[in-house]
Protein backbone atom coordinates (compact mmCIF):
# COMPACT_ATOMS: atom_id res chain seq x y z
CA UNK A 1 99.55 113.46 145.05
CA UNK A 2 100.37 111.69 148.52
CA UNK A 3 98.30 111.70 151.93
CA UNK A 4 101.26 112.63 154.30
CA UNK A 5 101.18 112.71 158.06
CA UNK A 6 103.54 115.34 157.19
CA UNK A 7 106.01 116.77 154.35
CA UNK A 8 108.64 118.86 153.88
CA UNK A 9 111.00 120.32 151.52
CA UNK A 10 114.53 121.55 151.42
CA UNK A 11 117.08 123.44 149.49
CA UNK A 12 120.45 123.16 149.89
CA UNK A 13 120.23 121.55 153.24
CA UNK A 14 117.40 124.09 154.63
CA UNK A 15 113.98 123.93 154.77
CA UNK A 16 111.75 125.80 152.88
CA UNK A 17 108.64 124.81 153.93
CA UNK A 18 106.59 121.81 155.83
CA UNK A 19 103.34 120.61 156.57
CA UNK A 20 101.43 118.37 158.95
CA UNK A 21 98.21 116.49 157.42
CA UNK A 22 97.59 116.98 154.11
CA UNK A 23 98.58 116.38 150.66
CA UNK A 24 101.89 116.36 149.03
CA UNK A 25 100.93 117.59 145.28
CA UNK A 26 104.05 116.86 142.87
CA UNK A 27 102.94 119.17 140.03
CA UNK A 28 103.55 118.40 136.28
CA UNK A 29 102.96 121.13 133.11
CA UNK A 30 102.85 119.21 130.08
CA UNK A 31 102.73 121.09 126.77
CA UNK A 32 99.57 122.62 125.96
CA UNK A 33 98.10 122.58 129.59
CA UNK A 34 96.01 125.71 130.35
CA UNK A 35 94.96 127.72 133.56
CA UNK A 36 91.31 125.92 133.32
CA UNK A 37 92.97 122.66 133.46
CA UNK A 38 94.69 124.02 136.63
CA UNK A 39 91.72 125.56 138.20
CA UNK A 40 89.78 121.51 137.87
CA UNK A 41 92.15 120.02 139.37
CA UNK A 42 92.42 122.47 142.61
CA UNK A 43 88.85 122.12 142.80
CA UNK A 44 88.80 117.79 141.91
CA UNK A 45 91.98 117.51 144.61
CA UNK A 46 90.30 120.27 147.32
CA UNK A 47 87.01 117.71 146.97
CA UNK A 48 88.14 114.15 147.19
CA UNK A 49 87.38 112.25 149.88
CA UNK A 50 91.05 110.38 150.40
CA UNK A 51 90.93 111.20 154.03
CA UNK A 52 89.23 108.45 156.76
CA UNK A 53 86.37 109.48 159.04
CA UNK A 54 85.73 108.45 162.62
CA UNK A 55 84.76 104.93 161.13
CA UNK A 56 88.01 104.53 159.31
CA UNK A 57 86.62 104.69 155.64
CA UNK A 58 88.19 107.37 153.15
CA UNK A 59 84.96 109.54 153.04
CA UNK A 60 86.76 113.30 153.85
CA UNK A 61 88.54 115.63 151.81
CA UNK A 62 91.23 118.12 152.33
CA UNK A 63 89.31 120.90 153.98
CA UNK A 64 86.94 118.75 156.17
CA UNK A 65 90.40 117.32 158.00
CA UNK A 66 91.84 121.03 157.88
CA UNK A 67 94.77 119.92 156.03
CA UNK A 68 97.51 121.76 153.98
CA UNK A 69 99.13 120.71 150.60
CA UNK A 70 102.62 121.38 149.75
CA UNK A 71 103.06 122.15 146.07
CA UNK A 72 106.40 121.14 144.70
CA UNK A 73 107.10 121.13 140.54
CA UNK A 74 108.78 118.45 139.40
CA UNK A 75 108.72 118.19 135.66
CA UNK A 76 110.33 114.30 135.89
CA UNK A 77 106.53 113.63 135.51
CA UNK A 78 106.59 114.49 131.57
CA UNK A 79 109.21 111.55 131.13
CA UNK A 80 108.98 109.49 128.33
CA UNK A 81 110.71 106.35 128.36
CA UNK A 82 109.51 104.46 125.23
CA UNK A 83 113.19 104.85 123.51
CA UNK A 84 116.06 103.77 124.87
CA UNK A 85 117.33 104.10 128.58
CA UNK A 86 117.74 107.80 128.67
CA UNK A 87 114.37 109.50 129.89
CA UNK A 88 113.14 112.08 127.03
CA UNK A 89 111.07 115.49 128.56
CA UNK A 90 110.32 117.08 125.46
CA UNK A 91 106.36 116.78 126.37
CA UNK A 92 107.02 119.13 129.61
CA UNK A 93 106.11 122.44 129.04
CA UNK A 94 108.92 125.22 128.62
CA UNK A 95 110.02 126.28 131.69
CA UNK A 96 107.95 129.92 131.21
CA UNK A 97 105.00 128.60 130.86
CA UNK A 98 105.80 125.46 133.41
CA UNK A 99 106.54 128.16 136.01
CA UNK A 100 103.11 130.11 135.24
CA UNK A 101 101.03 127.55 135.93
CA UNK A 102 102.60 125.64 139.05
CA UNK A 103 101.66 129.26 140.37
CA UNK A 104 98.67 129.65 139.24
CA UNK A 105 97.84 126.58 140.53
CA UNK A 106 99.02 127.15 143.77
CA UNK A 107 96.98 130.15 143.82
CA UNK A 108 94.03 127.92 142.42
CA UNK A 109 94.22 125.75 145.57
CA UNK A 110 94.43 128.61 148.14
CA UNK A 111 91.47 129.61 146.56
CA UNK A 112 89.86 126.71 147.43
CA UNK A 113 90.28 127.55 151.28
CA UNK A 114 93.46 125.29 151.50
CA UNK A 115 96.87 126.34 153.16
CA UNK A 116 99.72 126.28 150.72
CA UNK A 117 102.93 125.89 150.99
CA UNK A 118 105.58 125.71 147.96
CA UNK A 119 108.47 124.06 146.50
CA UNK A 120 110.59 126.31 144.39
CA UNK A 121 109.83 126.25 140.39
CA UNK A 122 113.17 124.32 138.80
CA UNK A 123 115.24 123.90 142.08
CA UNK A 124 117.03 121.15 143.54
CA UNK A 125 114.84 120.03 146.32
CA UNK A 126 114.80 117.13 148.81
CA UNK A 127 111.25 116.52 149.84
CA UNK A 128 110.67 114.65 152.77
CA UNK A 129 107.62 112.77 154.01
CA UNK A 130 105.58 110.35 155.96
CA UNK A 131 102.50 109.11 153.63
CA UNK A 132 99.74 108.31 155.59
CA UNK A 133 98.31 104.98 154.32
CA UNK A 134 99.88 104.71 152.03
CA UNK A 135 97.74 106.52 149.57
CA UNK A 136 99.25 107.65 146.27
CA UNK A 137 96.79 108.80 143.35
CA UNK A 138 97.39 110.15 140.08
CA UNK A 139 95.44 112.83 138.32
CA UNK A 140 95.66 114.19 135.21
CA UNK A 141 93.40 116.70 132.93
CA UNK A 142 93.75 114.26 129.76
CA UNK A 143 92.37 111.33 130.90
């Protein structure tokens, strides 16, 4: 996930959907990932305190700025490049189940009290955005 200024994404030259502050989540199944897995981290990434306060230290999280997330799939995250030059995916879950969970996730995060707005599951998207820091950090349920 990114802190963004703002984000956006587009499809076929047209956009979808934007944001202003917030987070840009770039969303990842991975074989054998489960809805409670999806629920912790919209609860973990609703809670932490990436944003700054009035004294310029990260010490606010999503909902205390009033920011949005926009949810985009993108299941380049499952590559595995240990053998040769070619990028292997077979650890991504099938696109069925992939396509479950980036919405129940999304779901998860509105939940949460945070505005969503969405990528489309297995499109060709250009996502644009201005990341506020920069501040990039990785999360995932098996570590």
């Amino acid at each position: 996930m990114q802190r963004v200024h703002h984000a956006s994404v587009s499809i076929a030259g047209s956009r979808i959907e934007e944001i202003g502050p917030g987070l840009l989540i770039l969303i990842c199944a991975m074989q054998g990932d489960t809805e409670a897995e999806a629920d912790q981290l919209a609860s973990k990434i609703t809670r932490l305190r990436i944003f700054k306060d009035a004294a310029g230290k990260m010490n606010l999280a999503l909902k205390d700025i009033g920011g949005s997330a926009l949810i985009v799939s993108q299941f380049t995250l499952a590559a595995d490049t240990s053998r040769g030059n070619r990028p292997g995916f077979s650890a991504a879950a099938p696109p069925d189940v992939g396509s479950h969970l980036y919405e129940y996730f999304s779901k998860a995060m509105s939940a949460q009290g945070t505005p969503v707005a969405n990528g489309k599951f297995g499109a060709d998207m250009d996502v644009t955005l201005t990341n506020a820091g920069p501040v990039t950090i990785w999360l995932d349920t098996a570590h």
